[in-house]
Protein backbone atom coordinates (compact mmCIF):
# COMPACT_ATOMS: atom_id res chain seq x y z
CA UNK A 1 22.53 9.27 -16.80
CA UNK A 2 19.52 10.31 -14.62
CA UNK A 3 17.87 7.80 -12.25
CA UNK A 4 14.42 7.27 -13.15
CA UNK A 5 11.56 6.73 -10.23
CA UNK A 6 7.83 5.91 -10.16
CA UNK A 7 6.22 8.46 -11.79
CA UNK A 8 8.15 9.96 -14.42
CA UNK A 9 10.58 11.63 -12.12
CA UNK A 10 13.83 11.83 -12.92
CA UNK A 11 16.77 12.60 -10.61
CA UNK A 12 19.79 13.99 -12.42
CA UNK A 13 22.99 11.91 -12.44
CA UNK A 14 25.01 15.62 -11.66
CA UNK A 15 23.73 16.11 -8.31
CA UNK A 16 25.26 12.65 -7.36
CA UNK A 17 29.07 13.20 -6.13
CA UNK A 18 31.49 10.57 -6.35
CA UNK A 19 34.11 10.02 -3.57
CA UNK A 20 37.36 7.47 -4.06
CA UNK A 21 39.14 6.20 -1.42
CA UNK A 22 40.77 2.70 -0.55
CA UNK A 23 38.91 -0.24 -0.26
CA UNK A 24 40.22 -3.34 2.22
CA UNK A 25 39.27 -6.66 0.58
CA UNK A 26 40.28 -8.44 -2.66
CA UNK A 27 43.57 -7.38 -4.08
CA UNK A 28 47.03 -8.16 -2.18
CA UNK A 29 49.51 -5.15 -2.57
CA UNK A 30 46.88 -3.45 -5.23
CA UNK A 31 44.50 -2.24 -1.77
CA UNK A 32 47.52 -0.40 -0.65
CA UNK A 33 48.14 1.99 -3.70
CA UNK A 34 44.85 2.56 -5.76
CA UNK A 35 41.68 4.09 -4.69
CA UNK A 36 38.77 1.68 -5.67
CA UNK A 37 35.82 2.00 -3.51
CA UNK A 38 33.38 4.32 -4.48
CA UNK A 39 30.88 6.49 -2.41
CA UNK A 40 28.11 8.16 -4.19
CA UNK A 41 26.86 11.21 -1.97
CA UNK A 42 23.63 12.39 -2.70
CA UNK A 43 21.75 15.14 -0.55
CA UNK A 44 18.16 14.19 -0.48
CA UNK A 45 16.92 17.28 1.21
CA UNK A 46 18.13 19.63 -2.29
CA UNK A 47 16.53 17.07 -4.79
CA UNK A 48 13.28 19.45 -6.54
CA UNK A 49 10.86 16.56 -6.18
CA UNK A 50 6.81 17.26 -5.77
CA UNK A 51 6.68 17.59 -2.37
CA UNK A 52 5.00 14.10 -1.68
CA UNK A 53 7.37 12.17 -3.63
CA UNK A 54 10.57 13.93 -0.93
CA UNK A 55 8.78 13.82 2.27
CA UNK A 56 8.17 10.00 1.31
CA UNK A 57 12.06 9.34 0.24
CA UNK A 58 13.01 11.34 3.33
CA UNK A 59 11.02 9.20 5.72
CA UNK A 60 11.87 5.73 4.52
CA UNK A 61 15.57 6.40 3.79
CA UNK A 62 15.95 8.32 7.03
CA UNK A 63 17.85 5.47 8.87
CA UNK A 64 20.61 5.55 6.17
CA UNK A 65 20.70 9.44 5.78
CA UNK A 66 23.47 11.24 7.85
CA UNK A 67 22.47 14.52 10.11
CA UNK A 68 23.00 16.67 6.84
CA UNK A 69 20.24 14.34 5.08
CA UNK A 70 22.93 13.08 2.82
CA UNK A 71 22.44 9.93 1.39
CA UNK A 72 25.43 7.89 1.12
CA UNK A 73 25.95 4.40 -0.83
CA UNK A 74 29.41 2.96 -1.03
CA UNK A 75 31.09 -0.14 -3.18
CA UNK A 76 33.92 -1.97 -2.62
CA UNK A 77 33.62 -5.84 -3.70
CA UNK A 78 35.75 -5.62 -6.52
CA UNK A 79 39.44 -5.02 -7.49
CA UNK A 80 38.43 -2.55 -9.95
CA UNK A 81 36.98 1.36 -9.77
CA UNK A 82 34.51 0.85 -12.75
CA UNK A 83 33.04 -2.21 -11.45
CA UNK A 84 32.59 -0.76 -7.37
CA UNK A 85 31.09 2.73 -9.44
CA UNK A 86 28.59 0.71 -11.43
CA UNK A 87 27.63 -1.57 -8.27
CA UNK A 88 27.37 1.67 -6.16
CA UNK A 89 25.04 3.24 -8.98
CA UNK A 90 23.19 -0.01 -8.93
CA UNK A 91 22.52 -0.20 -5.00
CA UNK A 92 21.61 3.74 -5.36
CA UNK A 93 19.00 3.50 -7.99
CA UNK A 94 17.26 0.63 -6.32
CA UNK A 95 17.28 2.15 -2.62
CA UNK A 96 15.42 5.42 -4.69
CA UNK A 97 13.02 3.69 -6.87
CA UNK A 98 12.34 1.17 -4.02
CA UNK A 99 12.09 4.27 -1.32
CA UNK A 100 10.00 6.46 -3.88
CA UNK A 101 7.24 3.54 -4.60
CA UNK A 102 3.52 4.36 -2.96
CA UNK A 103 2.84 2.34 -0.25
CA UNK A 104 -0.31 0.04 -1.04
CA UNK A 105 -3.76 0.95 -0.13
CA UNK A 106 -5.05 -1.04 3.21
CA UNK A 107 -8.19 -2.53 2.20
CA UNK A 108 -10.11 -2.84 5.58
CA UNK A 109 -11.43 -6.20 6.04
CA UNK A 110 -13.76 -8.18 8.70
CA UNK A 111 -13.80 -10.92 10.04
CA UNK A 112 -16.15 -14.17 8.44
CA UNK A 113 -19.25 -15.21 10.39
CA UNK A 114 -17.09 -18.83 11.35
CA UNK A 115 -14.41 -17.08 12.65
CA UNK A 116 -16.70 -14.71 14.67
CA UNK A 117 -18.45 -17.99 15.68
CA UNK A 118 -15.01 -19.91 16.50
CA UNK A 119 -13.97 -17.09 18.61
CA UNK A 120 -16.90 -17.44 20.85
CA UNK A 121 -16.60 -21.16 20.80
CA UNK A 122 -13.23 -21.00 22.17
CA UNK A 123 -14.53 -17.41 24.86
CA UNK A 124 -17.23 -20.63 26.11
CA UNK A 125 -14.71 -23.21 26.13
CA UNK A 126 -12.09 -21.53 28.34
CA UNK A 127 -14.79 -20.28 30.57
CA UNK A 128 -16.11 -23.41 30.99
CA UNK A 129 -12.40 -24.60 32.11
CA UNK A 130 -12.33 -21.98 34.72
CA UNK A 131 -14.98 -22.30 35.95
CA UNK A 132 -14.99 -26.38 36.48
CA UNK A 133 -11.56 -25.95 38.38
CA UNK A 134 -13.29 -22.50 40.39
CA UNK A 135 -16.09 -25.43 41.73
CA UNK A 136 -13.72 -27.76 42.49
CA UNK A 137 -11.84 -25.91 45.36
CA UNK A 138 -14.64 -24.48 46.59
């Protein structure tokens, strides 16, 4: 199962490592013996992307990527290891496809001839103001 991002790129399911461990949360005396959260470990910095496409996912995910630019996602909501694996999965394939979209284009704009207008209006106004209350303590 590969995760698929924007632009036909595909990022192989086998360089994603899973890592069990026990979860706090739902489950009384279950928590205590079985090993049901999941964290998915995948090291961004390895991934053979086009070079664009991994400078991009290594600047936006950057606040959740450890010193070893490891990416790490972890699950633990539910009592059982399937369900926390396919939620982590989930949360991972959306933080990639999300991270690996192009940002939009800025279309410059300018600003209308009223607004130019209104912002000189209200330059005249306020100098006006001052300059009433300047005569009046003179």
């Amino acid at each position: 199962m590969a995760i698929q991002l924007p632009g036909g790129v595909e990022v192989p399911s086998d360089l994603v490592e899973a890592e069990y461990s026990r979860a706090s949360g739902p489950g009384g005396q279950h928590v205590n013996k079985t090993e049901t959260r999941v964290t998915l470990r995948l090291d961004v910095g390895a991934l053979d992307l086009p070079s664009v496409l991994k400078a991009r996912l290594l600047r936006r995910l950057e606040p959740r990527l450890t010193k070893d630019g490891v990416l790490l996602v972890s699950a633990d909501a539910h009592r059982e290891r399937g369900r926390n694996t396919a939620e982590a999965w989930q949360r991972l394939t959306a933080l990639l496809t999300e991270a690996a979209k192009p940002p939009k284009l800025r279309r410059p704009t300018r600003p209308s001839r009223g607004a130019k207008e209104r912002r000189l209006q209200d330059k005249r106004r306020q100098s006006d103001k001052k300059r009433q209350r300047r005569e009046k303590f003179e």
